[in-house]
PDB file of N, CA and C in Angstrom:
ATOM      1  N   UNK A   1      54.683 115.652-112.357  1.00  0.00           N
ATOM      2  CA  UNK A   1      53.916 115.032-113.428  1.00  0.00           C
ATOM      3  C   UNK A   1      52.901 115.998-114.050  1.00  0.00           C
ATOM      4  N   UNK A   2      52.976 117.542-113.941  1.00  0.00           N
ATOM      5  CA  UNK A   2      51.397 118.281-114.112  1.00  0.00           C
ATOM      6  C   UNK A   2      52.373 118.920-115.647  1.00  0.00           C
ATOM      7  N   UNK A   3      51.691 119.112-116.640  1.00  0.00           N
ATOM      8  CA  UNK A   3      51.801 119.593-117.726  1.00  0.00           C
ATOM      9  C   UNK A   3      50.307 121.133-117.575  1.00  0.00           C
ATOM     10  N   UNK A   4      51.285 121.788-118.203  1.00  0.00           N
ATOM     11  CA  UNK A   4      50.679 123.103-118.127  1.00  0.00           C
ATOM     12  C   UNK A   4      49.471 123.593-119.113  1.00  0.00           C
ATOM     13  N   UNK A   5      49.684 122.188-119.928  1.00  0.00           N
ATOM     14  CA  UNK A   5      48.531 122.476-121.059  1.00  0.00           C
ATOM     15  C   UNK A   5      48.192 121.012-121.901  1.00  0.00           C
ATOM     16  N   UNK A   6      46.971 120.563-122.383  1.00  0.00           N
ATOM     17  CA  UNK A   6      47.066 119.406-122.747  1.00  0.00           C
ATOM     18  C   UNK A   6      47.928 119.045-123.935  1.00  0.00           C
ATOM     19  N   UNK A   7      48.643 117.980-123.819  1.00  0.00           N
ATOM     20  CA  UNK A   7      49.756 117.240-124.750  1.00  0.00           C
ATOM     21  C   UNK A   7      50.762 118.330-124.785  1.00  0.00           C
ATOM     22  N   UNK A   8      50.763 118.952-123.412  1.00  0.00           N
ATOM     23  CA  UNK A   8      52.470 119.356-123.348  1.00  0.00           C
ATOM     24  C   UNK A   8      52.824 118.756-122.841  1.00  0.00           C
ATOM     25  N   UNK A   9      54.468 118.579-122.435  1.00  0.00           N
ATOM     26  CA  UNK A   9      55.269 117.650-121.784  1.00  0.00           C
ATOM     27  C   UNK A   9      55.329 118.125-120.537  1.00  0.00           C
ATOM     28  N   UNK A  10      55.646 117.189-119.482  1.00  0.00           N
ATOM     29  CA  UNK A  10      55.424 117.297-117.918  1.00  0.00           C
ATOM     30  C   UNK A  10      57.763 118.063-117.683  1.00  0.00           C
ATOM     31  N   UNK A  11      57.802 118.364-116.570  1.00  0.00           N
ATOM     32  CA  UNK A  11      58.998 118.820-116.087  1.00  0.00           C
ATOM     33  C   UNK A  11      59.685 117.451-116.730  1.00  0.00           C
ATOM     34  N   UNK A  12      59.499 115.954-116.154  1.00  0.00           N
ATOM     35  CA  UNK A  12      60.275 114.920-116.377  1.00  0.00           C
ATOM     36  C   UNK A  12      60.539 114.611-117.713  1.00  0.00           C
ATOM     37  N   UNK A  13      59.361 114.712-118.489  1.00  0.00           N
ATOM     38  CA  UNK A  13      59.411 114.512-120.204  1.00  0.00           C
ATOM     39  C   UNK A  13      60.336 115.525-121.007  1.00  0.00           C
ATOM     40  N   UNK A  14      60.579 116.993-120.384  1.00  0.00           N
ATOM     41  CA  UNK A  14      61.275 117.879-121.070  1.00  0.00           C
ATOM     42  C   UNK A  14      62.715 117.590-120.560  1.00  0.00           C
ATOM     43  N   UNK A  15      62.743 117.279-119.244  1.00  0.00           N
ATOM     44  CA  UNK A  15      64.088 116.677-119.102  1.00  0.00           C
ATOM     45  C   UNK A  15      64.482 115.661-119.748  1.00  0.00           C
ATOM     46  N   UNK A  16      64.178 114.565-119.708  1.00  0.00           N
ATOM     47  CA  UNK A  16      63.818 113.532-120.592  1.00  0.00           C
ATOM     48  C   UNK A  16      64.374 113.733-122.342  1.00  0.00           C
ATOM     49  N   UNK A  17      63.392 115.088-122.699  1.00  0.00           N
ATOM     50  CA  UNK A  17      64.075 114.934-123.997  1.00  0.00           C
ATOM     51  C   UNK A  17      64.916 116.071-124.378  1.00  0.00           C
ATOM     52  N   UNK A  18      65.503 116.917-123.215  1.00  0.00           N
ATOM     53  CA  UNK A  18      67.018 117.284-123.328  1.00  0.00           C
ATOM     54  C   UNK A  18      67.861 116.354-123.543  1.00  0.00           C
ATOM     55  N   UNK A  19      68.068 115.398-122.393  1.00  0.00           N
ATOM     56  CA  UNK A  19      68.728 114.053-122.192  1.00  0.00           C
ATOM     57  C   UNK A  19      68.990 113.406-123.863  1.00  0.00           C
ATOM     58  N   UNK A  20      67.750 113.217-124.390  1.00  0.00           N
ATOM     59  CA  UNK A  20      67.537 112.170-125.861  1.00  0.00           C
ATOM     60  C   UNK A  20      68.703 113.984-126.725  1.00  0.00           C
ATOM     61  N   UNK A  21      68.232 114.823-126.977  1.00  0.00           N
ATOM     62  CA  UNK A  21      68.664 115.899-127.877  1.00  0.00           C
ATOM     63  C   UNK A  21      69.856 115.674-127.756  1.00  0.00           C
ATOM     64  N   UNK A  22      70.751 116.035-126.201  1.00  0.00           N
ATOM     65  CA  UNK A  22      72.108 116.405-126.178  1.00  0.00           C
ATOM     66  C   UNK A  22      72.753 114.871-126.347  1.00  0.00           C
ATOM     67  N   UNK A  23      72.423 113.455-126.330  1.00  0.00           N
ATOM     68  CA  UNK A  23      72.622 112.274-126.977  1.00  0.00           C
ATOM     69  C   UNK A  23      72.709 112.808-128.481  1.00  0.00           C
ATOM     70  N   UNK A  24      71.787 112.968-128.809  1.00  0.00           N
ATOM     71  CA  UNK A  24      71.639 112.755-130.439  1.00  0.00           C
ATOM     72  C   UNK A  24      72.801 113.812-131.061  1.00  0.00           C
ATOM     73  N   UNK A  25      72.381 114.987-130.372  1.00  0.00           N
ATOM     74  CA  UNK A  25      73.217 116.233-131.765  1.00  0.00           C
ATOM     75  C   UNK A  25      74.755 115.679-130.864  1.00  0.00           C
ATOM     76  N   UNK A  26      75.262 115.050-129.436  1.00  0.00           N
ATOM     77  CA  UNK A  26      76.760 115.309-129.242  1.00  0.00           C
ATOM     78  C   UNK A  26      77.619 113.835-130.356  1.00  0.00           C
ATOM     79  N   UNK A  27      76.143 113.470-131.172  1.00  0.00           N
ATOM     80  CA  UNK A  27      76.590 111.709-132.083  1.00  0.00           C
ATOM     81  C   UNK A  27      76.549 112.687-133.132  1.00  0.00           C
ATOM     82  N   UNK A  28      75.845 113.937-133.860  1.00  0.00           N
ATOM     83  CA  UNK A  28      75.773 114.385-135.251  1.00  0.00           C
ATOM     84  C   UNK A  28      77.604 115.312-134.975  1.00  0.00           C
ATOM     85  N   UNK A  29      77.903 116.030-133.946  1.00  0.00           N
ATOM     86  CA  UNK A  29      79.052 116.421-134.032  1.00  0.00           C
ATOM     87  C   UNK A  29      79.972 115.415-134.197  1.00  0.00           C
ATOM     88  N   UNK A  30      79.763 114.232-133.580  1.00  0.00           N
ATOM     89  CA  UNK A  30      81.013 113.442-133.931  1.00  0.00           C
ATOM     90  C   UNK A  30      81.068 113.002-135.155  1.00  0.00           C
ATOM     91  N   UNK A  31      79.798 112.548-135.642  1.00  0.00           N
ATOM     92  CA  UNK A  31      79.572 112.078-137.107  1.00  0.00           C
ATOM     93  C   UNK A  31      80.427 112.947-137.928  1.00  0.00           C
ATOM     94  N   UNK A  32      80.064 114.176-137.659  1.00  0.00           N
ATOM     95  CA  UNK A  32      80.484 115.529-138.571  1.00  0.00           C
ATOM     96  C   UNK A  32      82.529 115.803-138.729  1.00  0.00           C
ATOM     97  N   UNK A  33      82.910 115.052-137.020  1.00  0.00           N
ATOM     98  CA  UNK A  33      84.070 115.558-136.891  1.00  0.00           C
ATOM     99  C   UNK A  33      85.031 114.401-137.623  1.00  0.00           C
ATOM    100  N   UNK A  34      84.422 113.305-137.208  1.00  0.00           N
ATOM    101  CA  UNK A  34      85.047 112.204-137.807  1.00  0.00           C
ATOM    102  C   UNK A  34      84.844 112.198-139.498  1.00  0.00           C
ATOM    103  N   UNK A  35      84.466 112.872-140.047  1.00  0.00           N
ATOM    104  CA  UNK A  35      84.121 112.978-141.754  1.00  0.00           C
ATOM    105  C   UNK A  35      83.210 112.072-142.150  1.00  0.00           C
ATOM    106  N   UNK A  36      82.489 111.079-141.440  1.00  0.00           N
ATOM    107  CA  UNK A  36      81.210 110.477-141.714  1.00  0.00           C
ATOM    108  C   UNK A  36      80.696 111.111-142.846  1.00  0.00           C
ATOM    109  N   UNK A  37      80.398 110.194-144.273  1.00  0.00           N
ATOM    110  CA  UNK A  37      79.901 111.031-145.423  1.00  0.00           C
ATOM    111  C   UNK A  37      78.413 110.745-145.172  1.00  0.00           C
ATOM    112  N   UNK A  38      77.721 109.487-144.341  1.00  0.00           N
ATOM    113  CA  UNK A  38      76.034 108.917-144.624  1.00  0.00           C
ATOM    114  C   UNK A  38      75.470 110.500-144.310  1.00  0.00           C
ATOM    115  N   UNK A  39      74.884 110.851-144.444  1.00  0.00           N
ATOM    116  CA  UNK A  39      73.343 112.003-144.222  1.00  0.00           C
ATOM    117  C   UNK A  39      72.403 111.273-143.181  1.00  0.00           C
ATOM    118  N   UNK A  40      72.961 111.861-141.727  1.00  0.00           N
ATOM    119  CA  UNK A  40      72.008 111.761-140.902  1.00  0.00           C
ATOM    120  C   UNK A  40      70.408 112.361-140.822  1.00  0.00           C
ATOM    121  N   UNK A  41      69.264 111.687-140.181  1.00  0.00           N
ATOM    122  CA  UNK A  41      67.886 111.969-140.230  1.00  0.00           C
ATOM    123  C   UNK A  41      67.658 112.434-139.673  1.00  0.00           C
ATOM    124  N   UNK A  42      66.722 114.188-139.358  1.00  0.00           N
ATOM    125  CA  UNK A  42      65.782 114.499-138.243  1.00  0.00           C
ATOM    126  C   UNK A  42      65.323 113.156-137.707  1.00  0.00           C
ATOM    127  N   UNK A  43      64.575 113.453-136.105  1.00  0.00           N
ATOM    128  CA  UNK A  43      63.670 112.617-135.285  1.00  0.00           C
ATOM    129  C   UNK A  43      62.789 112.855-134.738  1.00  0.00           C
ATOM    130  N   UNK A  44      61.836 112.288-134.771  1.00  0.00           N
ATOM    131  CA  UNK A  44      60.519 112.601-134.254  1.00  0.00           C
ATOM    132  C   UNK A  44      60.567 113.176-132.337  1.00  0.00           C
ATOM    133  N   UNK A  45      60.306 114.263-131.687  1.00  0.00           N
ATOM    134  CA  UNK A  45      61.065 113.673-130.327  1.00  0.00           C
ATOM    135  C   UNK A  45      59.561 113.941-129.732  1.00  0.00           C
ATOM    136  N   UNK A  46      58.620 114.010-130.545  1.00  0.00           N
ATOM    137  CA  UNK A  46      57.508 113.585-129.364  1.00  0.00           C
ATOM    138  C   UNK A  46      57.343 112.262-129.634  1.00  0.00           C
ATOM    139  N   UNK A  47      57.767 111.238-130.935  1.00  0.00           N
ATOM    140  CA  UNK A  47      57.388 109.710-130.893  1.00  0.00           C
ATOM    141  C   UNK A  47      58.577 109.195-129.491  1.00  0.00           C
ATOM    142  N   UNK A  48      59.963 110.089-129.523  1.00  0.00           N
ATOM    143  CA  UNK A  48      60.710 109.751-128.260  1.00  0.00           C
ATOM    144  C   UNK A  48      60.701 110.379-126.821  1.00  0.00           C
ATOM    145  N   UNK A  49      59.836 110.932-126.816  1.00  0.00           N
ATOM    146  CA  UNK A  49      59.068 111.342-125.577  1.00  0.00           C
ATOM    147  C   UNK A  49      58.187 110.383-124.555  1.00  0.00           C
ATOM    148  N   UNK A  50      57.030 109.933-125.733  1.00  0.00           N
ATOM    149  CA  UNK A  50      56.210 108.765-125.531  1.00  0.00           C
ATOM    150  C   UNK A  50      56.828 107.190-125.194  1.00  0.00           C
ATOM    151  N   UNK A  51      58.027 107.017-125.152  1.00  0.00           N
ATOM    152  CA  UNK A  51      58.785 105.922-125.286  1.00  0.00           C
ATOM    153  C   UNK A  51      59.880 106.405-124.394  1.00  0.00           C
ATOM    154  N   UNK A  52      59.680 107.291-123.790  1.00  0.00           N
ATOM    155  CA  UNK A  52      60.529 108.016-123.107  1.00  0.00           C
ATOM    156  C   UNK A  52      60.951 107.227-121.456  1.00  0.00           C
ATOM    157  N   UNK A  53      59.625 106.799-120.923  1.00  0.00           N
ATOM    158  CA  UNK A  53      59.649 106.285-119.306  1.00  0.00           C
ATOM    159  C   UNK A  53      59.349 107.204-118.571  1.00  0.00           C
ATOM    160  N   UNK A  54      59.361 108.505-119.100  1.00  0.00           N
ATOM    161  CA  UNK A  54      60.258 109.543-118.003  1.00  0.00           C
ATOM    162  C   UNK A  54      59.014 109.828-117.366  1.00  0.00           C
ATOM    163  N   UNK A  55      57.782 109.932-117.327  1.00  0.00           N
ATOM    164  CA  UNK A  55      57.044 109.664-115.654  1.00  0.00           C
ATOM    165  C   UNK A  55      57.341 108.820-114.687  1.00  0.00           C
ATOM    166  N   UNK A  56      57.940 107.491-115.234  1.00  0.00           N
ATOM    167  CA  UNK A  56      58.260 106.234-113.940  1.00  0.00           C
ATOM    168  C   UNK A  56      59.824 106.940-113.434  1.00  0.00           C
ATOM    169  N   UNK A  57      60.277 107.944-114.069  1.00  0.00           N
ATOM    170  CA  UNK A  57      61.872 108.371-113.296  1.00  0.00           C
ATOM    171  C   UNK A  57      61.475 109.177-112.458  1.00  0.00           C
ATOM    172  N   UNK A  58      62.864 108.938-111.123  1.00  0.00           N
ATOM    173  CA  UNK A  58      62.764 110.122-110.496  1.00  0.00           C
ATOM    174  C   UNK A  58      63.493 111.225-110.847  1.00  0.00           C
ATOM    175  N   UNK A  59      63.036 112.520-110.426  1.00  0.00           N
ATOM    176  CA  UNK A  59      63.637 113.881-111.036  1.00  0.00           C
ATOM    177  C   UNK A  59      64.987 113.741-110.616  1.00  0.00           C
ATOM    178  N   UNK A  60      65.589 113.498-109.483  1.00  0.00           N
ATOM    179  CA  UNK A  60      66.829 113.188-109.302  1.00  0.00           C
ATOM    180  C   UNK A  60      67.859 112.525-110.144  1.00  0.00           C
ATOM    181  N   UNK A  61      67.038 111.546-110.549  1.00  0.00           N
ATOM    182  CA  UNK A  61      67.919 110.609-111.434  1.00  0.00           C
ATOM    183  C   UNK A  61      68.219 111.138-112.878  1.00  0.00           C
ATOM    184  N   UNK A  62      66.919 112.003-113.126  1.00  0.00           N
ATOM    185  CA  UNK A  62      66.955 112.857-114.792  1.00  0.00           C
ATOM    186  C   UNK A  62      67.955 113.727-114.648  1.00  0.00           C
ATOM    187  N   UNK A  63      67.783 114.655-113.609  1.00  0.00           N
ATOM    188  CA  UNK A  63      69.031 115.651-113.139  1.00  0.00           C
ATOM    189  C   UNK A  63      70.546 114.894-113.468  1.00  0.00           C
ATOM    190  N   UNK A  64      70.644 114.053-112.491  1.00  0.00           N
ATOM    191  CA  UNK A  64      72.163 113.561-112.545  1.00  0.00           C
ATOM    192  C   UNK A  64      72.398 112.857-113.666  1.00  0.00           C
ATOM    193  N   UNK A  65      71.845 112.101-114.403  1.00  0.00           N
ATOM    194  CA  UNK A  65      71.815 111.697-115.937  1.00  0.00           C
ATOM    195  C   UNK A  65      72.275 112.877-116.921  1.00  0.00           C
ATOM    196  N   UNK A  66      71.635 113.788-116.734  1.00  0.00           N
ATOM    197  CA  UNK A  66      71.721 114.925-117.446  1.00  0.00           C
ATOM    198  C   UNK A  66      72.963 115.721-117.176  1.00  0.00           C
ATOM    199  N   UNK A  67      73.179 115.852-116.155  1.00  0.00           N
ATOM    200  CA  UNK A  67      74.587 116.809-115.635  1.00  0.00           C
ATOM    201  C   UNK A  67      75.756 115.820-116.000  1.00  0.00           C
ATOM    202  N   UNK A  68      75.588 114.660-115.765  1.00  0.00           N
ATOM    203  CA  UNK A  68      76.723 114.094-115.988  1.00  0.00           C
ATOM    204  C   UNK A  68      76.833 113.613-117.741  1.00  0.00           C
ATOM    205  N   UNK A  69      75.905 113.667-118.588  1.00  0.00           N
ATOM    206  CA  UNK A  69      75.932 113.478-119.598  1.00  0.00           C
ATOM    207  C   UNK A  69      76.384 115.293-120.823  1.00  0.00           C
ATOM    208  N   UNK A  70      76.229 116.288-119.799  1.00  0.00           N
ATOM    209  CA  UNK A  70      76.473 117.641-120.177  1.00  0.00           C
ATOM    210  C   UNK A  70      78.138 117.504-120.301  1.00  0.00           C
ATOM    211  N   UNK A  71      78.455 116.698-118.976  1.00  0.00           N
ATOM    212  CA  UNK A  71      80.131 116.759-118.602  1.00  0.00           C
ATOM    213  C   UNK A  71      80.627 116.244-119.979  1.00  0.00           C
ATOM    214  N   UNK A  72      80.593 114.933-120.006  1.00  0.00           N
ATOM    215  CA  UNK A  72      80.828 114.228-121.386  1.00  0.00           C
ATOM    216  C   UNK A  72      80.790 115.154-122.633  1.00  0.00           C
ATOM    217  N   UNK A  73      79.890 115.468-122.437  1.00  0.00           N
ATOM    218  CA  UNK A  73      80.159 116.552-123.595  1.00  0.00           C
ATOM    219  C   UNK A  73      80.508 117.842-123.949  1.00  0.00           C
ATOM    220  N   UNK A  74      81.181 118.444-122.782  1.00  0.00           N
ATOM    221  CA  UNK A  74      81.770 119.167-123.022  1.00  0.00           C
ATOM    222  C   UNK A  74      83.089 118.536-123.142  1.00  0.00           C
ATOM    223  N   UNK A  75      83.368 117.605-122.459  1.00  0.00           N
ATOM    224  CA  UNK A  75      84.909 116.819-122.428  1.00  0.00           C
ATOM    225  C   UNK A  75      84.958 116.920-124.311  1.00  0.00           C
ATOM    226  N   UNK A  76      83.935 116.317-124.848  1.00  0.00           N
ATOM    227  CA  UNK A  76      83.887 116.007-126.126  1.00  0.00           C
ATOM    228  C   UNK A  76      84.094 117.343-127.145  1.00  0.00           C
ATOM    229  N   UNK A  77      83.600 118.258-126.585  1.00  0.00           N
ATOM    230  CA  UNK A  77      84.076 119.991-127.441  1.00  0.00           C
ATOM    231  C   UNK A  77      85.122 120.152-127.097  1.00  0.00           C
ATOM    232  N   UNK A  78      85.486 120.200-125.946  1.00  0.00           N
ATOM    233  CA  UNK A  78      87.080 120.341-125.850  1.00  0.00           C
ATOM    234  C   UNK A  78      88.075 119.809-126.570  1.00  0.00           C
ATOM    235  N   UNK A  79      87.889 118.612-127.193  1.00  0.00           N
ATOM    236  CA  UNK A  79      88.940 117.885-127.847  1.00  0.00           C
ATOM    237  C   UNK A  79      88.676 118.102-129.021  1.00  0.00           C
ATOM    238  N   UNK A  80      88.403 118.691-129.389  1.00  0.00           N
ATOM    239  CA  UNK A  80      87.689 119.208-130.914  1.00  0.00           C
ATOM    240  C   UNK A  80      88.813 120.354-131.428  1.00  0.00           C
ATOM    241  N   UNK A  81      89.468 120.238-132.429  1.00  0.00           N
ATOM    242  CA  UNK A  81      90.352 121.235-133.164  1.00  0.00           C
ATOM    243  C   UNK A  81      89.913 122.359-133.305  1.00  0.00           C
ATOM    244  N   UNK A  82      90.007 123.716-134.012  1.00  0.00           N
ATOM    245  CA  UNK A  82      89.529 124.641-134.360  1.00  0.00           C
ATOM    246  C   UNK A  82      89.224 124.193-135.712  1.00  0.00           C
ATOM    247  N   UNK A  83      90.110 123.629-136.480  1.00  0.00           N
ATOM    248  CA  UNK A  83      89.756 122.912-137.768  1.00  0.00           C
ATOM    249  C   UNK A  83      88.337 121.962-137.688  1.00  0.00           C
ATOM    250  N   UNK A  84      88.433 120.978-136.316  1.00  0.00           N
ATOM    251  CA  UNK A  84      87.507 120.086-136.583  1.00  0.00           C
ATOM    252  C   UNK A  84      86.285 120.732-136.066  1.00  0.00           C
ATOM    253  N   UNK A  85      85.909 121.968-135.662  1.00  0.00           N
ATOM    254  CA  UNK A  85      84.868 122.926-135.077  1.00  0.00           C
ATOM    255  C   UNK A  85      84.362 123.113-136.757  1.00  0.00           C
ATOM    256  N   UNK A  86      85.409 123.603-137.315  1.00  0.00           N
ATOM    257  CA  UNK A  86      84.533 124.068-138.793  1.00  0.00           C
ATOM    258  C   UNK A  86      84.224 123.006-139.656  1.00  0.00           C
ATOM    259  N   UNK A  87      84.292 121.973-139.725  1.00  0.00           N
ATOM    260  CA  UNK A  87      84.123 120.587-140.599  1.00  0.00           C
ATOM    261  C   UNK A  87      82.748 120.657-140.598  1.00  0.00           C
ATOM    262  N   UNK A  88      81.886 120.589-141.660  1.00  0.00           N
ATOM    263  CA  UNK A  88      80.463 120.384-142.222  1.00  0.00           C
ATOM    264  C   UNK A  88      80.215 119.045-142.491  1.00  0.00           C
ATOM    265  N   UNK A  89      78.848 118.946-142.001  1.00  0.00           N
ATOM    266  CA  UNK A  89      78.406 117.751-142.555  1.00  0.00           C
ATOM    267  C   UNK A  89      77.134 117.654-142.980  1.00  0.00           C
ATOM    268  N   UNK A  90      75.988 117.147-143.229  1.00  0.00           N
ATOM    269  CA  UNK A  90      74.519 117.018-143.107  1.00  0.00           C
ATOM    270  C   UNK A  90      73.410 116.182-142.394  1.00  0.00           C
ATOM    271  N   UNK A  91      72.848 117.298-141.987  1.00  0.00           N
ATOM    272  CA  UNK A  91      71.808 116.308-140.822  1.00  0.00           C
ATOM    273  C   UNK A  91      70.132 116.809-141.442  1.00  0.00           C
ATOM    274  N   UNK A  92      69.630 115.690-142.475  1.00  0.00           N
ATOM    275  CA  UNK A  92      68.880 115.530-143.743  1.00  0.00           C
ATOM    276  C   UNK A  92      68.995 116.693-144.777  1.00  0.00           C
ATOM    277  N   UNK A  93      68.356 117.847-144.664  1.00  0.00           N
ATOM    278  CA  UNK A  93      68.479 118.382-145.839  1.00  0.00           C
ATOM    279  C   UNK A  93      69.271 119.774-145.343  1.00  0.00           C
ATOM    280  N   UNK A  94      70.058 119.756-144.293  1.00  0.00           N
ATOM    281  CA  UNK A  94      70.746 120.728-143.984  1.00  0.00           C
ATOM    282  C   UNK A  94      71.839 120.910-143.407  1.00  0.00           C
ATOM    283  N   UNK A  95      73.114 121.526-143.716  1.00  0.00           N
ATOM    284  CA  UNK A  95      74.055 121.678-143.450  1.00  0.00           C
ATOM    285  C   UNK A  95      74.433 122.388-142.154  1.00  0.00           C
ATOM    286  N   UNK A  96      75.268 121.540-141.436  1.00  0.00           N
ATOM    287  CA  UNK A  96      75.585 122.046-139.954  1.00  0.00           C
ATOM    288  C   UNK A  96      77.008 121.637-139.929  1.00  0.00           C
ATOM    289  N   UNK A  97      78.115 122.683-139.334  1.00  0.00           N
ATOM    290  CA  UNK A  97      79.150 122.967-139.300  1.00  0.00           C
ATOM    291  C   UNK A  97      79.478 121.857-137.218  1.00  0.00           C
ATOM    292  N   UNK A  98      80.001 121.638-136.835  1.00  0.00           N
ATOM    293  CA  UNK A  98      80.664 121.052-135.478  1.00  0.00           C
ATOM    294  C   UNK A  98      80.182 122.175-134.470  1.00  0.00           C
ATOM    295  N   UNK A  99      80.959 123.124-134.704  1.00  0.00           N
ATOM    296  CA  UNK A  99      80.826 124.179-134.028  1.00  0.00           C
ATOM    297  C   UNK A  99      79.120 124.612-133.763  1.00  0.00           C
ATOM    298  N   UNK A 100      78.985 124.764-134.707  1.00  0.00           N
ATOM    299  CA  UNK A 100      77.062 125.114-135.094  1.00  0.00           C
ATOM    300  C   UNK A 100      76.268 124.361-133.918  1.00  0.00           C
ATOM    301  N   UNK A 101      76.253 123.031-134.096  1.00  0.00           N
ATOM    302  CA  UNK A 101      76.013 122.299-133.523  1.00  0.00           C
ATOM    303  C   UNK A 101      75.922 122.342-131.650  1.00  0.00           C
ATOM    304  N   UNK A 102      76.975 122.600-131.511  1.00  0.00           N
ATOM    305  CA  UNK A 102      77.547 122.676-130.102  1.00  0.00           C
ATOM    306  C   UNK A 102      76.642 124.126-129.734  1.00  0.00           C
ATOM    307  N   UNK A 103      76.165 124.998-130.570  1.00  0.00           N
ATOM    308  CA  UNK A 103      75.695 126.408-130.112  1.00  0.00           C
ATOM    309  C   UNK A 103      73.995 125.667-130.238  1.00  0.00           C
ATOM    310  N   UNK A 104      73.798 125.167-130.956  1.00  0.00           N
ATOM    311  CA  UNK A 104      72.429 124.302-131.035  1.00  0.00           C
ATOM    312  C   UNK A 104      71.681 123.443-129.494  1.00  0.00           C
ATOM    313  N   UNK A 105      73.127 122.900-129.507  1.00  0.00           N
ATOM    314  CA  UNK A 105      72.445 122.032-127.963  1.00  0.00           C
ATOM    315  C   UNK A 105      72.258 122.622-126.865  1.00  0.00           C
ATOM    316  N   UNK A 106      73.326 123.898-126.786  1.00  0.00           N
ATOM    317  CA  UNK A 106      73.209 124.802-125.454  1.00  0.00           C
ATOM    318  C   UNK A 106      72.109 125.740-125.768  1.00  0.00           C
ATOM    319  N   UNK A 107      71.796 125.948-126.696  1.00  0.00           N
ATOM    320  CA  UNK A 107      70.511 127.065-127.124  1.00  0.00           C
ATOM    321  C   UNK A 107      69.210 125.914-126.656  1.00  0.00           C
ATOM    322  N   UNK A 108      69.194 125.237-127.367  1.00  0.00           N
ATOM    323  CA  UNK A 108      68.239 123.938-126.689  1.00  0.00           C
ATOM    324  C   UNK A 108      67.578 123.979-125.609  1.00  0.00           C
ATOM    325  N   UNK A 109      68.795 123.408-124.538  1.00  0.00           N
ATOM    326  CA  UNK A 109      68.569 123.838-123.303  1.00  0.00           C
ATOM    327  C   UNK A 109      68.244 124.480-122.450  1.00  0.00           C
ATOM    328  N   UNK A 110      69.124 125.593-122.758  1.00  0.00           N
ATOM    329  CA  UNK A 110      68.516 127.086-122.623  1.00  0.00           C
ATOM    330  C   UNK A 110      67.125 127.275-122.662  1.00  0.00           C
ATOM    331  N   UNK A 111      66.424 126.882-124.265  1.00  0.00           N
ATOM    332  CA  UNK A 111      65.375 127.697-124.448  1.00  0.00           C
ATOM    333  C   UNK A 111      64.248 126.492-123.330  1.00  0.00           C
ATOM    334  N   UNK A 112      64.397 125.069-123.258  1.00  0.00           N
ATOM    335  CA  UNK A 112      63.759 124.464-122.533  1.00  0.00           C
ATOM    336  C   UNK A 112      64.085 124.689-120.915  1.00  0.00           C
ATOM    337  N   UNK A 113      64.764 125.196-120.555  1.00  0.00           N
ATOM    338  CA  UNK A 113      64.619 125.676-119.437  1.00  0.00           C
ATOM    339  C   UNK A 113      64.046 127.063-118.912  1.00  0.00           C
ATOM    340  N   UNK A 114      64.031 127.739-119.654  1.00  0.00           N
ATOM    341  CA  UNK A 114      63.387 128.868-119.899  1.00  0.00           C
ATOM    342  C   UNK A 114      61.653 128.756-119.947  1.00  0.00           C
ATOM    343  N   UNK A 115      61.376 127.591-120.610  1.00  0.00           N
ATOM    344  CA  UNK A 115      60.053 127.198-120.256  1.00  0.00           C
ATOM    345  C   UNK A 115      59.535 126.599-119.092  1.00  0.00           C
ATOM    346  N   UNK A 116      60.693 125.976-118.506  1.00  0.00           N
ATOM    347  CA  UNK A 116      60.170 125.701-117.235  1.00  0.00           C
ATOM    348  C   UNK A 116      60.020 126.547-116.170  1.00  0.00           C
ATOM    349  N   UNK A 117      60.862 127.312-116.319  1.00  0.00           N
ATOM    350  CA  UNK A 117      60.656 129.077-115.506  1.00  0.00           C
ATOM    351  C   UNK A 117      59.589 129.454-115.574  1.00  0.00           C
ATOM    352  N   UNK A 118      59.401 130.162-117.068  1.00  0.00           N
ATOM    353  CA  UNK A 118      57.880 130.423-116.879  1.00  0.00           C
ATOM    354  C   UNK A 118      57.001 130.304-117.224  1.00  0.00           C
ATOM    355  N   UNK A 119      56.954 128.737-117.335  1.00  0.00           N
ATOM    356  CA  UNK A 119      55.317 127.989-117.404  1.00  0.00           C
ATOM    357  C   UNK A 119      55.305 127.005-116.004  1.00  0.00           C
ATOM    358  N   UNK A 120      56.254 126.489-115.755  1.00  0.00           N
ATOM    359  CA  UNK A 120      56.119 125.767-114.218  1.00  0.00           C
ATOM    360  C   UNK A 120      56.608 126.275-113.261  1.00  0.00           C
ATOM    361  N   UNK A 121      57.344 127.252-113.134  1.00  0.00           N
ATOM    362  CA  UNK A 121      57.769 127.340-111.544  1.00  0.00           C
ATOM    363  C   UNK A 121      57.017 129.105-111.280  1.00  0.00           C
TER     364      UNK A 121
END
């Protein structure tokens, strides 16, 4: 529960809103793959942080939520064409390709775990 600085997010909250990210962008790839024409919205993810729970979770449960929600989505790139990798769509005022996307969520991650290296552990 210790945040490294005031109104940063605690270990559980950044897990937490990996969890909400790799939800959201593995729905903008499908949006994108399926030819969905609506124009999806940025999201606020500290208003979904705060609404989050994720102090009352245990780290265990964020972990396995998370790993098993990574699986899913890679199941979900895999079935993805080379055609349907390049299909564009828009997520508000900017254009993101399937593929793009998929390098987005793992960079994500990446870079939030990288903070937990070395600001918490």
């Amino acid at each position: 529960d210790y945040a490294y600085a005031e109104e940063k997010w605690t270990i559980k909250e950044m897990i937490q809103h990996c969890i909400d990210c790799e939800r959201i962008f593995s729905y903008r790839a499908q949006h994108i793959a399926r030819e969905d024409q609506q124009i999806l919205n940025f999201f606020d993810e500290n208003a979904y942080v705060i609404t989050s729970n994720a102090k009352d979770r245990k780290p265990e449960e964020l972990i396995k939520e998370w790993t098993n929600l990574m699986k899913a989505t890679y199941f979900q790139f895999e079935s993805f064409s080379n055609e349907t990798l390049h299909k564009i769509g828009k997520v508000g005022d900017r254009e993101f390709s399937v593929e793009k996307i998929g390098y987005v969520m793992a960079g994500h991650s990446i870079h939030h775990m990288n903070v937990i290296n070395e600001r918490y552990l």
